[in-house]
PDBML (XML) file of the C-alpha atoms, coordinates in Angstrom:
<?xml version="1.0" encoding="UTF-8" ?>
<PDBx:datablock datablockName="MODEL"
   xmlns:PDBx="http://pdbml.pdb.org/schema/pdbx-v50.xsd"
   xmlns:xsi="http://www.w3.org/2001/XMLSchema-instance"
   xsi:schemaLocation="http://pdbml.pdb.org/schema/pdbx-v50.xsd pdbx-v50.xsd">
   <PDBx:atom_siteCategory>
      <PDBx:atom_site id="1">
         <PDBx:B_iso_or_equiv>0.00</PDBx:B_iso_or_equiv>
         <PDBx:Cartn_x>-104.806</PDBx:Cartn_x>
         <PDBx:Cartn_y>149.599</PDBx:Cartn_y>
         <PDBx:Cartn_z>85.549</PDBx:Cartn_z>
         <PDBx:auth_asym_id>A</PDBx:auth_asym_id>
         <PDBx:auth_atom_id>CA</PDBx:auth_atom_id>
         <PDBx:auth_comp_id>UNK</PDBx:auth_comp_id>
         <PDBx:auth_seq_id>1</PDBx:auth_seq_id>
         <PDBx:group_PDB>ATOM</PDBx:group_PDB>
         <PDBx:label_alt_id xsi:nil="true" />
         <PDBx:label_asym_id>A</PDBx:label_asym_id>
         <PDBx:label_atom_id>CA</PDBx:label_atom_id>
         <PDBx:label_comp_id>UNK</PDBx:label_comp_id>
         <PDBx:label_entity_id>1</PDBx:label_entity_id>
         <PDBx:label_seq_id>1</PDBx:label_seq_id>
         <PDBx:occupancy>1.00</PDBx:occupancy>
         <PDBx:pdbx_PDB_model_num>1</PDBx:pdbx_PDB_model_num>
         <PDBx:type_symbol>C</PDBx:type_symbol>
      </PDBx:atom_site>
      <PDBx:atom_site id="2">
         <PDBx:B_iso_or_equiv>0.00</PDBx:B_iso_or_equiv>
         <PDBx:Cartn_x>-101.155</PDBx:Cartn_x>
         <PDBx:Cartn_y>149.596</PDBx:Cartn_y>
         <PDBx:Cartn_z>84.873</PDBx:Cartn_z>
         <PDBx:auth_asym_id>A</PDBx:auth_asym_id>
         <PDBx:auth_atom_id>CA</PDBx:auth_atom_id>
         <PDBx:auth_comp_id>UNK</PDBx:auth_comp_id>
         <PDBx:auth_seq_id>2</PDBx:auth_seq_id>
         <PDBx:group_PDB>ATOM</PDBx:group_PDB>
         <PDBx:label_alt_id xsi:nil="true" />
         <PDBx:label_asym_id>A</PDBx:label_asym_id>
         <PDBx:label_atom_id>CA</PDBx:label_atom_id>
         <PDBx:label_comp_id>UNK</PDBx:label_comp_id>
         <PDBx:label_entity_id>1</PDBx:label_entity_id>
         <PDBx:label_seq_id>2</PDBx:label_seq_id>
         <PDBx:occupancy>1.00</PDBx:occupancy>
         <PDBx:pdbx_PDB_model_num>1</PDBx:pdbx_PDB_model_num>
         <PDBx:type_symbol>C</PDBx:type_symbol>
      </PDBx:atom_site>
      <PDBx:atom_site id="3">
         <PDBx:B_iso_or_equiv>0.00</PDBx:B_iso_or_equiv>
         <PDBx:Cartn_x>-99.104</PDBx:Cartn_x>
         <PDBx:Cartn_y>149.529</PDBx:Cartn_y>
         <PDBx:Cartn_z>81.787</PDBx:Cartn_z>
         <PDBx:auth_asym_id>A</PDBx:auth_asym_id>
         <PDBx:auth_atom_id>CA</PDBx:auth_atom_id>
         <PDBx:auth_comp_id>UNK</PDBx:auth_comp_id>
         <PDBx:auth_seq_id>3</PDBx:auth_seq_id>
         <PDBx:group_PDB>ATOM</PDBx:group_PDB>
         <PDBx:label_alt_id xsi:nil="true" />
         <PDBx:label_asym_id>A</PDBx:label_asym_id>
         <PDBx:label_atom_id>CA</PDBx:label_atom_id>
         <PDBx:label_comp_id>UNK</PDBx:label_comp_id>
         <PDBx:label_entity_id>1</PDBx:label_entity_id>
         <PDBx:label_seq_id>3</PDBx:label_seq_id>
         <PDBx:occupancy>1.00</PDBx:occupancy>
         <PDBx:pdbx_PDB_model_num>1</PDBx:pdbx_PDB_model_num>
         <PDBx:type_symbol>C</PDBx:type_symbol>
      </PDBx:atom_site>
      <PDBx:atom_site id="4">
         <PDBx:B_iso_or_equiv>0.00</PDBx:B_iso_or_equiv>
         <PDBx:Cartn_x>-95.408</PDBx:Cartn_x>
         <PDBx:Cartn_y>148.297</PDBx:Cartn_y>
         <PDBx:Cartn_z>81.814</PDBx:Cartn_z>
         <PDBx:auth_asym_id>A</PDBx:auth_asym_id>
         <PDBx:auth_atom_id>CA</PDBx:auth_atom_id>
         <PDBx:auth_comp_id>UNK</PDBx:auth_comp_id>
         <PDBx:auth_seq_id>4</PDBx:auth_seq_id>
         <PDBx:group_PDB>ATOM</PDBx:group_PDB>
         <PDBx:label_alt_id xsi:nil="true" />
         <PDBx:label_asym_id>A</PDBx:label_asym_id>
         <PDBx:label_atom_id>CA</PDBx:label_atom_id>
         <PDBx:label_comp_id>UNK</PDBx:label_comp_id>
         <PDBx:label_entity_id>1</PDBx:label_entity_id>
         <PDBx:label_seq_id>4</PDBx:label_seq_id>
         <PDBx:occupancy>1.00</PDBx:occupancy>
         <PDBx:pdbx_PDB_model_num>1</PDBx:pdbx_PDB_model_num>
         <PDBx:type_symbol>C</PDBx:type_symbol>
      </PDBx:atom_site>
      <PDBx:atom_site id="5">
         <PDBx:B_iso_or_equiv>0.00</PDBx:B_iso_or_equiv>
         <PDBx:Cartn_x>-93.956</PDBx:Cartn_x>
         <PDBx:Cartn_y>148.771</PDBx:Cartn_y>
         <PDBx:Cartn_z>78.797</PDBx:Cartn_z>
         <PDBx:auth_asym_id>A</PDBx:auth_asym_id>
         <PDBx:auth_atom_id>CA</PDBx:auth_atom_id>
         <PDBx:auth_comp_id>UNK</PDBx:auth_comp_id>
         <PDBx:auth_seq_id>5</PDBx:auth_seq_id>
         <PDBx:group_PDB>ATOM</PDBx:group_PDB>
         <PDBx:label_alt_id xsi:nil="true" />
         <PDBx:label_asym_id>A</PDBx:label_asym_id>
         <PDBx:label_atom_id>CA</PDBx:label_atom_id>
         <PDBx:label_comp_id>UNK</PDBx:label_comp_id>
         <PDBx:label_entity_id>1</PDBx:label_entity_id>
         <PDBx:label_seq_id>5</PDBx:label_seq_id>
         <PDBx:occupancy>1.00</PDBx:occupancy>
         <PDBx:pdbx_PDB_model_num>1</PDBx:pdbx_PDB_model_num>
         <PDBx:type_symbol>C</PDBx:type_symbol>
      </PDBx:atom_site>
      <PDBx:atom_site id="6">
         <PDBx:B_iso_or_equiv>0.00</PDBx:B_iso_or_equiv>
         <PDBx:Cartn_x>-90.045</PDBx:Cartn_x>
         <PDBx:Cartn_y>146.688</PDBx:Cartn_y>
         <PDBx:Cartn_z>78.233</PDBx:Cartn_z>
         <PDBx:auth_asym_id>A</PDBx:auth_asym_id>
         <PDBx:auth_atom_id>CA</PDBx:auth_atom_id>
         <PDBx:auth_comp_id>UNK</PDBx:auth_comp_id>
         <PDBx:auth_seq_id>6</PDBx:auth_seq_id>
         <PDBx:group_PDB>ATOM</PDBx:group_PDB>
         <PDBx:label_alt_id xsi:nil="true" />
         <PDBx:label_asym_id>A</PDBx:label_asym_id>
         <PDBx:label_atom_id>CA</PDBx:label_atom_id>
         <PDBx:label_comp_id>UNK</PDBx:label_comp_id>
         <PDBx:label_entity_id>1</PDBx:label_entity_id>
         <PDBx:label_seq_id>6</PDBx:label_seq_id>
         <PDBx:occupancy>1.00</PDBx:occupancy>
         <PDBx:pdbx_PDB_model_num>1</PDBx:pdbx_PDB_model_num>
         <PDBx:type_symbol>C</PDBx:type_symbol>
      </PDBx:atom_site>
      <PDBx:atom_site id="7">
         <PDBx:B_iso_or_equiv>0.00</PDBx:B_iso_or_equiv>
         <PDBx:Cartn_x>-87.447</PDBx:Cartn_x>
         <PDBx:Cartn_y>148.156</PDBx:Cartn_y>
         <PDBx:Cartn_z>75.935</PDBx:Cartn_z>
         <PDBx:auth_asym_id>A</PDBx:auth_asym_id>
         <PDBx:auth_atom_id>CA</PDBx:auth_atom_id>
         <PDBx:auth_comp_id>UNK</PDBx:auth_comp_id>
         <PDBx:auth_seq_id>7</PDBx:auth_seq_id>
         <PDBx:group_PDB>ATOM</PDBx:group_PDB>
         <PDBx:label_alt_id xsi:nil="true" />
         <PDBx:label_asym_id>A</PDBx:label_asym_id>
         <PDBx:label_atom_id>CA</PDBx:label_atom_id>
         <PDBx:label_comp_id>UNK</PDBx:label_comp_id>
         <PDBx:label_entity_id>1</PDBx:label_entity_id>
         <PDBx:label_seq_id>7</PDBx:label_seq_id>
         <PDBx:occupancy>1.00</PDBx:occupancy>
         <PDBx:pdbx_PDB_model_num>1</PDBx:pdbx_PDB_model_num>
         <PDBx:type_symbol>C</PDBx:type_symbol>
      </PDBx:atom_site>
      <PDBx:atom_site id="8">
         <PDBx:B_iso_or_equiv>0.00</PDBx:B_iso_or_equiv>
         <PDBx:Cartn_x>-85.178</PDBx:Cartn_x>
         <PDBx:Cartn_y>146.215</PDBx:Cartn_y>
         <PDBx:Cartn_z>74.416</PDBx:Cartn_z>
         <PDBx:auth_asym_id>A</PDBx:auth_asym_id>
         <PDBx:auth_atom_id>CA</PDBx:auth_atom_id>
         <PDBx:auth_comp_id>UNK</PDBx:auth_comp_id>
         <PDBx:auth_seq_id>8</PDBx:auth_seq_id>
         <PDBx:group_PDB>ATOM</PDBx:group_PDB>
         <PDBx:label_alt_id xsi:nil="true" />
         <PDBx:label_asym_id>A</PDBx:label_asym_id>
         <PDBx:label_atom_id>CA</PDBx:label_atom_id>
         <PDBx:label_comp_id>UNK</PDBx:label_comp_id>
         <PDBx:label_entity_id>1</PDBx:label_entity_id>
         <PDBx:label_seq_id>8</PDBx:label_seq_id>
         <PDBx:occupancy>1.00</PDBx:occupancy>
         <PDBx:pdbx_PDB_model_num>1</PDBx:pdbx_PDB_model_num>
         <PDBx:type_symbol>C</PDBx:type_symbol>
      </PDBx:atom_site>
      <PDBx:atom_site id="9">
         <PDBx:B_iso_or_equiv>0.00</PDBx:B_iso_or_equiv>
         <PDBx:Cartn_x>-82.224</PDBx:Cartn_x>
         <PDBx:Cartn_y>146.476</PDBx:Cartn_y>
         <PDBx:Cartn_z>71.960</PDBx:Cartn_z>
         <PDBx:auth_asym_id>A</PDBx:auth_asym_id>
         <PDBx:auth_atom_id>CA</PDBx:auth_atom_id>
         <PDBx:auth_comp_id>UNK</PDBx:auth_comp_id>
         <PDBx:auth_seq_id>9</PDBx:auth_seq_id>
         <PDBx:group_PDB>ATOM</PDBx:group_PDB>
         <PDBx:label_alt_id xsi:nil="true" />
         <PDBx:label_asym_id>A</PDBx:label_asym_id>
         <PDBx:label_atom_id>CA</PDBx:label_atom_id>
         <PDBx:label_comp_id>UNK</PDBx:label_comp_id>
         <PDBx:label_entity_id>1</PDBx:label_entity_id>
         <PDBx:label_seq_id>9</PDBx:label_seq_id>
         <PDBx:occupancy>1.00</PDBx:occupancy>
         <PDBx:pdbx_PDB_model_num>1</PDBx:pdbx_PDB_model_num>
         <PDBx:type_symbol>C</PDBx:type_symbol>
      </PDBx:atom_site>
      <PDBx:atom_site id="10">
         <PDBx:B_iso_or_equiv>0.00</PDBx:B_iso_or_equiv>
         <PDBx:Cartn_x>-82.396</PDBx:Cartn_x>
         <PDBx:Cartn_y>146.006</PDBx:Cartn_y>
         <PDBx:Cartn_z>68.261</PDBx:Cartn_z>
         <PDBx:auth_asym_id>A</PDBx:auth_asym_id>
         <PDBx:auth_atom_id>CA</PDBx:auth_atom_id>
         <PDBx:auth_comp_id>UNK</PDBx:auth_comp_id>
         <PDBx:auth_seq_id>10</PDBx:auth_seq_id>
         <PDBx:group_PDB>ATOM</PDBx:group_PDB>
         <PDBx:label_alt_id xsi:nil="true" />
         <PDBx:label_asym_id>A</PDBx:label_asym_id>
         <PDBx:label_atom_id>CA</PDBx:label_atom_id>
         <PDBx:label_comp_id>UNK</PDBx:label_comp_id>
         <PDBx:label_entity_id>1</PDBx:label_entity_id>
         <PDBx:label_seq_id>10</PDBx:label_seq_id>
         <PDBx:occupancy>1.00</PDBx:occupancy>
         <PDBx:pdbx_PDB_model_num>1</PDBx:pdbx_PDB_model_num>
         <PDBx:type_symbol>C</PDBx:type_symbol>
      </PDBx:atom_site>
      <PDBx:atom_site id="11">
         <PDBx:B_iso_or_equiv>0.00</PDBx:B_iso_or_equiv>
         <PDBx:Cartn_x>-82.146</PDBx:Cartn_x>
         <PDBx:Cartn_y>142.850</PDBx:Cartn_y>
         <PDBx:Cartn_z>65.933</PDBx:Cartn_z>
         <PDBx:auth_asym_id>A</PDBx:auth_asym_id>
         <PDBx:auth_atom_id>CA</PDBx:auth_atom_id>
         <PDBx:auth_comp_id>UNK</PDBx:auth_comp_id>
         <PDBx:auth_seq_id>11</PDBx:auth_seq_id>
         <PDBx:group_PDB>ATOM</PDBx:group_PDB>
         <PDBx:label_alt_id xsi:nil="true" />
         <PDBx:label_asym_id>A</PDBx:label_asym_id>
         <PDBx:label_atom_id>CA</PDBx:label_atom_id>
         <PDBx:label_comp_id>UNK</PDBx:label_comp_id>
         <PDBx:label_entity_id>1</PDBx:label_entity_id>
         <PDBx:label_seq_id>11</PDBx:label_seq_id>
         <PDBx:occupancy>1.00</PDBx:occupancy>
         <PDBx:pdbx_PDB_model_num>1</PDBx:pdbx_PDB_model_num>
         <PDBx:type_symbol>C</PDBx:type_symbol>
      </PDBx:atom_site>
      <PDBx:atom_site id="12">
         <PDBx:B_iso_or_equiv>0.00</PDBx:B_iso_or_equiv>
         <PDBx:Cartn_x>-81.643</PDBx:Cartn_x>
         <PDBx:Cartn_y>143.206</PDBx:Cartn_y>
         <PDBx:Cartn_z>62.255</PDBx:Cartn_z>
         <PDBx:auth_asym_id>A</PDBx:auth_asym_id>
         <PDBx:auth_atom_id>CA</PDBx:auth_atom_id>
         <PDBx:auth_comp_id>UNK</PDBx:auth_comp_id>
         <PDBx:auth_seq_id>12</PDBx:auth_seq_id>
         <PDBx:group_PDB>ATOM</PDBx:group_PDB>
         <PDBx:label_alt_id xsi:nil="true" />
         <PDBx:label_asym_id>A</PDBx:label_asym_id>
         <PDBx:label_atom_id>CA</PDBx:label_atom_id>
         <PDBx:label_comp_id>UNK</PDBx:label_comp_id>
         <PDBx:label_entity_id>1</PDBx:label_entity_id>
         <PDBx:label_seq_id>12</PDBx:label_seq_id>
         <PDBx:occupancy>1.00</PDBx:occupancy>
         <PDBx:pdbx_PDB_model_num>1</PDBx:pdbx_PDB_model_num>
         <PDBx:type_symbol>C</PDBx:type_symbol>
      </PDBx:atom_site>
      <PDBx:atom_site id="13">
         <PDBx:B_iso_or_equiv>0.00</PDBx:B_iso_or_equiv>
         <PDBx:Cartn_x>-81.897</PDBx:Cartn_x>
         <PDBx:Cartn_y>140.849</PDBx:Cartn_y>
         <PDBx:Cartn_z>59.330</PDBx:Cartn_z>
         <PDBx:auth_asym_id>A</PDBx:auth_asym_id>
         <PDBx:auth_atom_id>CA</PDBx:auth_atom_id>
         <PDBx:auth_comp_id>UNK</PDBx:auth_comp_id>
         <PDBx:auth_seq_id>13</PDBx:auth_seq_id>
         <PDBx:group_PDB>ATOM</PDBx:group_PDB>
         <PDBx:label_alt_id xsi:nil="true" />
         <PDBx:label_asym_id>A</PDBx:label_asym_id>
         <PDBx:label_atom_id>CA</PDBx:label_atom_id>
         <PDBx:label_comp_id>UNK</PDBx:label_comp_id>
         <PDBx:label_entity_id>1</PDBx:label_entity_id>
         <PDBx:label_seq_id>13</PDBx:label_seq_id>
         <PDBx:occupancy>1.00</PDBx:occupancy>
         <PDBx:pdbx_PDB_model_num>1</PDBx:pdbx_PDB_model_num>
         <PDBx:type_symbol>C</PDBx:type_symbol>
      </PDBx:atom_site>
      <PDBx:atom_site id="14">
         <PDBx:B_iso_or_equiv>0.00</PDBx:B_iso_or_equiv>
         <PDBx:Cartn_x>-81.938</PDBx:Cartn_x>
         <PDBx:Cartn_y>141.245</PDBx:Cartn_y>
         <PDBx:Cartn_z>55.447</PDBx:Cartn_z>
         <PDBx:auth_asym_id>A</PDBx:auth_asym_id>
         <PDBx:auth_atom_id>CA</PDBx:auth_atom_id>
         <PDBx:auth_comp_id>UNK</PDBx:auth_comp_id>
         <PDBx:auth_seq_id>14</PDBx:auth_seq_id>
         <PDBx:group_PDB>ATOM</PDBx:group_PDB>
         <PDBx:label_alt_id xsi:nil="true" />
         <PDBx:label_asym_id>A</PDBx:label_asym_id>
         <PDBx:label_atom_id>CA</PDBx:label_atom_id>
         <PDBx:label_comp_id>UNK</PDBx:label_comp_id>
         <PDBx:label_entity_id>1</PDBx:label_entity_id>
         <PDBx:label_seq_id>14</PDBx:label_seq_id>
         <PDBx:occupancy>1.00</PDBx:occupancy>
         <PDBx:pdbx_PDB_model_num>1</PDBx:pdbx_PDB_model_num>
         <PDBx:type_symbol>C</PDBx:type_symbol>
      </PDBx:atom_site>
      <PDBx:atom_site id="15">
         <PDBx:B_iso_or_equiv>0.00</PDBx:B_iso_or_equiv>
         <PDBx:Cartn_x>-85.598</PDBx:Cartn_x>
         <PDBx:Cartn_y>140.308</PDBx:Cartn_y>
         <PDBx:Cartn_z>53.961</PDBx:Cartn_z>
         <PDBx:auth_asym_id>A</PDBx:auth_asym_id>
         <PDBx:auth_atom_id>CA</PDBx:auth_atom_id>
         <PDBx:auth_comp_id>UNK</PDBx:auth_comp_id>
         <PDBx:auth_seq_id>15</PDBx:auth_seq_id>
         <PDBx:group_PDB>ATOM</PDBx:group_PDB>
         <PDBx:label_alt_id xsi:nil="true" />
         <PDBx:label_asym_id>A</PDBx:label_asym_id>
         <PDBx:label_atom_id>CA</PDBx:label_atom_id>
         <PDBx:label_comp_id>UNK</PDBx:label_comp_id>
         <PDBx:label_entity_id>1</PDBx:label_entity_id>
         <PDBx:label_seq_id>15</PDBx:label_seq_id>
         <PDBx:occupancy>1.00</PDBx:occupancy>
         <PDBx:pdbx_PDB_model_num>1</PDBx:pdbx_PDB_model_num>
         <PDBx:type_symbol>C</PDBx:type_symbol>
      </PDBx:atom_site>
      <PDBx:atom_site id="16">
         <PDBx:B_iso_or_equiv>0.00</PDBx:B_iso_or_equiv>
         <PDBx:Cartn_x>-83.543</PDBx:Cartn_x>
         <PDBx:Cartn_y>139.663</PDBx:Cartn_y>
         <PDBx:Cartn_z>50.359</PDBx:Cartn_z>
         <PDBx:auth_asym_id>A</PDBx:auth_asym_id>
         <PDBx:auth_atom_id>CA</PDBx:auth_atom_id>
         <PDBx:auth_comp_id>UNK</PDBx:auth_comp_id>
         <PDBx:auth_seq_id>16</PDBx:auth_seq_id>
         <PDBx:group_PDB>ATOM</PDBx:group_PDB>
         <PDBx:label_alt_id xsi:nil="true" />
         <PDBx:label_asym_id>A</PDBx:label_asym_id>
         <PDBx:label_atom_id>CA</PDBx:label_atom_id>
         <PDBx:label_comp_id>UNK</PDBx:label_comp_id>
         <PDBx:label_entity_id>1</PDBx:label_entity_id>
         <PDBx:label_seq_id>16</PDBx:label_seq_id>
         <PDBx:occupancy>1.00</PDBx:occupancy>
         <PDBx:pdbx_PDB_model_num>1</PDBx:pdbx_PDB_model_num>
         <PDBx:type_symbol>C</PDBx:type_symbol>
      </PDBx:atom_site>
      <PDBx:atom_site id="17">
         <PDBx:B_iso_or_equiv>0.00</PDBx:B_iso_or_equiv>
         <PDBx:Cartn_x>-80.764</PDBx:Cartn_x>
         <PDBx:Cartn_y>137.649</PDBx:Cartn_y>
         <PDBx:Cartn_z>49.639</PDBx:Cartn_z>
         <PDBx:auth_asym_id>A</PDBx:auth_asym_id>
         <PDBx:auth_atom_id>CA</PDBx:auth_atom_id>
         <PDBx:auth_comp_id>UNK</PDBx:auth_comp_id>
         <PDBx:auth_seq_id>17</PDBx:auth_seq_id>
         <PDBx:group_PDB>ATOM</PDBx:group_PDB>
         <PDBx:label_alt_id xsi:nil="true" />
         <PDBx:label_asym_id>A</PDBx:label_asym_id>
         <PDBx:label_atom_id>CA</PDBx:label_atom_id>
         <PDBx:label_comp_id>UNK</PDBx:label_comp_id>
         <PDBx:label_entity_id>1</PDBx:label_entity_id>
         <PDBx:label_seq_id>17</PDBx:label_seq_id>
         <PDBx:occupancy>1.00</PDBx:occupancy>
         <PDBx:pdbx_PDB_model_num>1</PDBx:pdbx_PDB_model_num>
         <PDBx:type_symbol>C</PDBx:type_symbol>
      </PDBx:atom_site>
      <PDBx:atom_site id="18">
         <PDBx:B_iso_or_equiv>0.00</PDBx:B_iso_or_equiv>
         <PDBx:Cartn_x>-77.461</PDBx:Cartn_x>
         <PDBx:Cartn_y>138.691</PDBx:Cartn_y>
         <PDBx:Cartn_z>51.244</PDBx:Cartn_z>
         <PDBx:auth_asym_id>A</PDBx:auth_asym_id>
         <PDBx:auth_atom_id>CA</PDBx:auth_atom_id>
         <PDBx:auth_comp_id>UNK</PDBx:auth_comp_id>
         <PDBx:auth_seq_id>18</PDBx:auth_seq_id>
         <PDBx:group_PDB>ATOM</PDBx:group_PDB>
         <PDBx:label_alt_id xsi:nil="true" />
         <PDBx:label_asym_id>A</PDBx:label_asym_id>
         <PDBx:label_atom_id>CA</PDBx:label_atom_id>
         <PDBx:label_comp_id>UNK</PDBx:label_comp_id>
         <PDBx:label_entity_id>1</PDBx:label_entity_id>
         <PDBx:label_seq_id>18</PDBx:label_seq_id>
         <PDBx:occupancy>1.00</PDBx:occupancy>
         <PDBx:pdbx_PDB_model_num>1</PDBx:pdbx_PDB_model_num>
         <PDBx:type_symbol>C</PDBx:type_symbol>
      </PDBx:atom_site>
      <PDBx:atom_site id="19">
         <PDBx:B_iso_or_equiv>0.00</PDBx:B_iso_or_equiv>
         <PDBx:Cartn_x>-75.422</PDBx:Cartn_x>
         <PDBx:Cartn_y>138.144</PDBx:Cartn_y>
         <PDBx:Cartn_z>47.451</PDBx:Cartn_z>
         <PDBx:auth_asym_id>A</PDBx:auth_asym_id>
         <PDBx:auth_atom_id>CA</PDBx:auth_atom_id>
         <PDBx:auth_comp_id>UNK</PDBx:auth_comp_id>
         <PDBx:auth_seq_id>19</PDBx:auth_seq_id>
         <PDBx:group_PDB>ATOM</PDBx:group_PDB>
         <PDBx:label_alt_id xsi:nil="true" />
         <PDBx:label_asym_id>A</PDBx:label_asym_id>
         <PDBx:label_atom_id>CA</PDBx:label_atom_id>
         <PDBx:label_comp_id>UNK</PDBx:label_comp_id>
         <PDBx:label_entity_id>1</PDBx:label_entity_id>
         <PDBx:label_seq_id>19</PDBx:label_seq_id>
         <PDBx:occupancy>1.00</PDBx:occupancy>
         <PDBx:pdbx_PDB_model_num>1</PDBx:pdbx_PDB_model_num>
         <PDBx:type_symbol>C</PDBx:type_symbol>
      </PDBx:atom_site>
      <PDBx:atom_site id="20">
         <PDBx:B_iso_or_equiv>0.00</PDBx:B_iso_or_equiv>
         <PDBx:Cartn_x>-76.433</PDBx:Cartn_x>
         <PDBx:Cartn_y>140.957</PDBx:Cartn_y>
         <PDBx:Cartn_z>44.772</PDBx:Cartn_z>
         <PDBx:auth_asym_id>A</PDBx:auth_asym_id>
         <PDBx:auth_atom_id>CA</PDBx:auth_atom_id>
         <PDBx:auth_comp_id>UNK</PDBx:auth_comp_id>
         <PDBx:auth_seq_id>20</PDBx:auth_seq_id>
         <PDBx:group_PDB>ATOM</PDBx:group_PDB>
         <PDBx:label_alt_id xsi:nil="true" />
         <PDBx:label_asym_id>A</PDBx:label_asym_id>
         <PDBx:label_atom_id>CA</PDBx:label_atom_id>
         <PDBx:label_comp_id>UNK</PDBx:label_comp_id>
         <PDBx:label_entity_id>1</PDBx:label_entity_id>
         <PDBx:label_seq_id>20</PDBx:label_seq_id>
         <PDBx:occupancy>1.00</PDBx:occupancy>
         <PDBx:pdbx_PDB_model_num>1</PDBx:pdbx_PDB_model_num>
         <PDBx:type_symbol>C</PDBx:type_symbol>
      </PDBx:atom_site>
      <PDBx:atom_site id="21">
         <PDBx:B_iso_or_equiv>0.00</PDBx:B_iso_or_equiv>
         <PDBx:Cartn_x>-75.178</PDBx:Cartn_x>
         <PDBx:Cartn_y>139.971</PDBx:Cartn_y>
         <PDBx:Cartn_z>41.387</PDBx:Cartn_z>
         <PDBx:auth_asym_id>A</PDBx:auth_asym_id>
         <PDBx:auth_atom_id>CA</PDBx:auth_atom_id>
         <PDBx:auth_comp_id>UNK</PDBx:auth_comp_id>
         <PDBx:auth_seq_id>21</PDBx:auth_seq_id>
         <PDBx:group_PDB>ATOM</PDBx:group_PDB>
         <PDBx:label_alt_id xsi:nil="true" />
         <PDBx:label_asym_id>A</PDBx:label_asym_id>
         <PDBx:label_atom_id>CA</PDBx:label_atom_id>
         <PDBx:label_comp_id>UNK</PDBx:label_comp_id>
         <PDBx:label_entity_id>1</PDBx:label_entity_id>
         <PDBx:label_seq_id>21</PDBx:label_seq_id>
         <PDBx:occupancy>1.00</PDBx:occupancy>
         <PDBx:pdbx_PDB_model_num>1</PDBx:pdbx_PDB_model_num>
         <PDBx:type_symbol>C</PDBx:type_symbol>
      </PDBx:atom_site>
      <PDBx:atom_site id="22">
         <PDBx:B_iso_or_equiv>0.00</PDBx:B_iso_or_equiv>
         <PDBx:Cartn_x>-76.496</PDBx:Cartn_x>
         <PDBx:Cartn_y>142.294</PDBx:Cartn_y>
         <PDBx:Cartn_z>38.953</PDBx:Cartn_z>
         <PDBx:auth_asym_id>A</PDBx:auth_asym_id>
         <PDBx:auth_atom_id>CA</PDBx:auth_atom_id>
         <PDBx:auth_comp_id>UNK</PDBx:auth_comp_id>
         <PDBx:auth_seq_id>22</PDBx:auth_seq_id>
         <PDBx:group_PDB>ATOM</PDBx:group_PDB>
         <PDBx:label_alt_id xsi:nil="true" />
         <PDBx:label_asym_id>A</PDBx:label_asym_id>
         <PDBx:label_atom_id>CA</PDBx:label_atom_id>
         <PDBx:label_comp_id>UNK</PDBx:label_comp_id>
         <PDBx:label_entity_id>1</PDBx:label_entity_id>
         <PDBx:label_seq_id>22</PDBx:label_seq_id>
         <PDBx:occupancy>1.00</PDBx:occupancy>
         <PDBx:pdbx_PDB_model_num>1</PDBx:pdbx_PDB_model_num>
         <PDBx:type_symbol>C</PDBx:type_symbol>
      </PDBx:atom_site>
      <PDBx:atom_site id="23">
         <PDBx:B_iso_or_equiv>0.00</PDBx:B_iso_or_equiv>
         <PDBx:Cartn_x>-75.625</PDBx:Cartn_x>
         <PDBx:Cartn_y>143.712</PDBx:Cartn_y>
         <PDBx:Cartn_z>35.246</PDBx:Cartn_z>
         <PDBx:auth_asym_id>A</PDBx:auth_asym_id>
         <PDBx:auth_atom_id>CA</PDBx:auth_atom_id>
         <PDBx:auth_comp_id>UNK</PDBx:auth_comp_id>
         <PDBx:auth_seq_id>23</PDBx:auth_seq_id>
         <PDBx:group_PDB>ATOM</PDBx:group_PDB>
         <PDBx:label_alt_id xsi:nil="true" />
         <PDBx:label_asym_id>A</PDBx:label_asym_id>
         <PDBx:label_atom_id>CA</PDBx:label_atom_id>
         <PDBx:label_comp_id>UNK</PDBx:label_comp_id>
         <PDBx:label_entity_id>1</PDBx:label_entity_id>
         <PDBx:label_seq_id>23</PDBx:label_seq_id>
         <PDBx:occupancy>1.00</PDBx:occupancy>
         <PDBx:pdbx_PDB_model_num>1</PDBx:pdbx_PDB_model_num>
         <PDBx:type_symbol>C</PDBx:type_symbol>
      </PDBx:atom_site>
      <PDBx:atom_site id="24">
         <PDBx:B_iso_or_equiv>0.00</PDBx:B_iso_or_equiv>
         <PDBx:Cartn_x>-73.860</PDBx:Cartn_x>
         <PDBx:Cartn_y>146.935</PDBx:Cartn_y>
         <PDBx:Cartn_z>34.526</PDBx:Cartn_z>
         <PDBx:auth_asym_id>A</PDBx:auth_asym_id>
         <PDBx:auth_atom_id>CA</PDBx:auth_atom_id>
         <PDBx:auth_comp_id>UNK</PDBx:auth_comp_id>
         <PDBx:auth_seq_id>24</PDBx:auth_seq_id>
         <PDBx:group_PDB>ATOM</PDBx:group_PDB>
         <PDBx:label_alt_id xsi:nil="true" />
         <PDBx:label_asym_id>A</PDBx:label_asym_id>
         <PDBx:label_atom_id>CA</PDBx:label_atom_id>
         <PDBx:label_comp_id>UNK</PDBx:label_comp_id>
         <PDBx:label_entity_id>1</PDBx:label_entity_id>
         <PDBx:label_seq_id>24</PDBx:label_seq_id>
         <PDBx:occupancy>1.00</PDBx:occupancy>
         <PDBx:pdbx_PDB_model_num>1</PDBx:pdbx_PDB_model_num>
         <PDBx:type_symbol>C</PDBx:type_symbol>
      </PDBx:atom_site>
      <PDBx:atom_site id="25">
         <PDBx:B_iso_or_equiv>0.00</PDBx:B_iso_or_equiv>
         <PDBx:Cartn_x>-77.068</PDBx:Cartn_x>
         <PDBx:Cartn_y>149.525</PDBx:Cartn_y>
         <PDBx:Cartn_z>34.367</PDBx:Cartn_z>
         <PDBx:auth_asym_id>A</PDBx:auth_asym_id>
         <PDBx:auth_atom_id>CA</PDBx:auth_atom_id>
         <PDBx:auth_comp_id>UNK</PDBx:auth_comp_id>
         <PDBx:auth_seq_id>25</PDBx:auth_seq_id>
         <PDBx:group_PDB>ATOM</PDBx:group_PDB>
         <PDBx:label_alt_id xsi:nil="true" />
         <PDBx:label_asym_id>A</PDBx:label_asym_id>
         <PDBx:label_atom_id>CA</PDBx:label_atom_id>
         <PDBx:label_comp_id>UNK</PDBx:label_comp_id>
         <PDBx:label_entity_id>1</PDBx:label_entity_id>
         <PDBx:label_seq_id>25</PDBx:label_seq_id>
         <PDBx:occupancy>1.00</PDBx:occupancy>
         <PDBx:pdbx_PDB_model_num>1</PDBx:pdbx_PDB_model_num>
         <PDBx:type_symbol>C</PDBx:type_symbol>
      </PDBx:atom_site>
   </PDBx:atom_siteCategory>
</PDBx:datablock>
């Protein structure tokens, strides 16, 4: 047995919305 393990570069995405409007506090 062999194991072959790939690399590969990142990905990234939010998992809330992108557009934050919030009160003071």
């Amino acid at each position: 047995h062999h194991i072959l393990v790939v690399q590969y570069s990142p990905k990234v995405s939010p998992t809330v919305p992108t557009e934050h409007q919030v009160k003071a506090g």
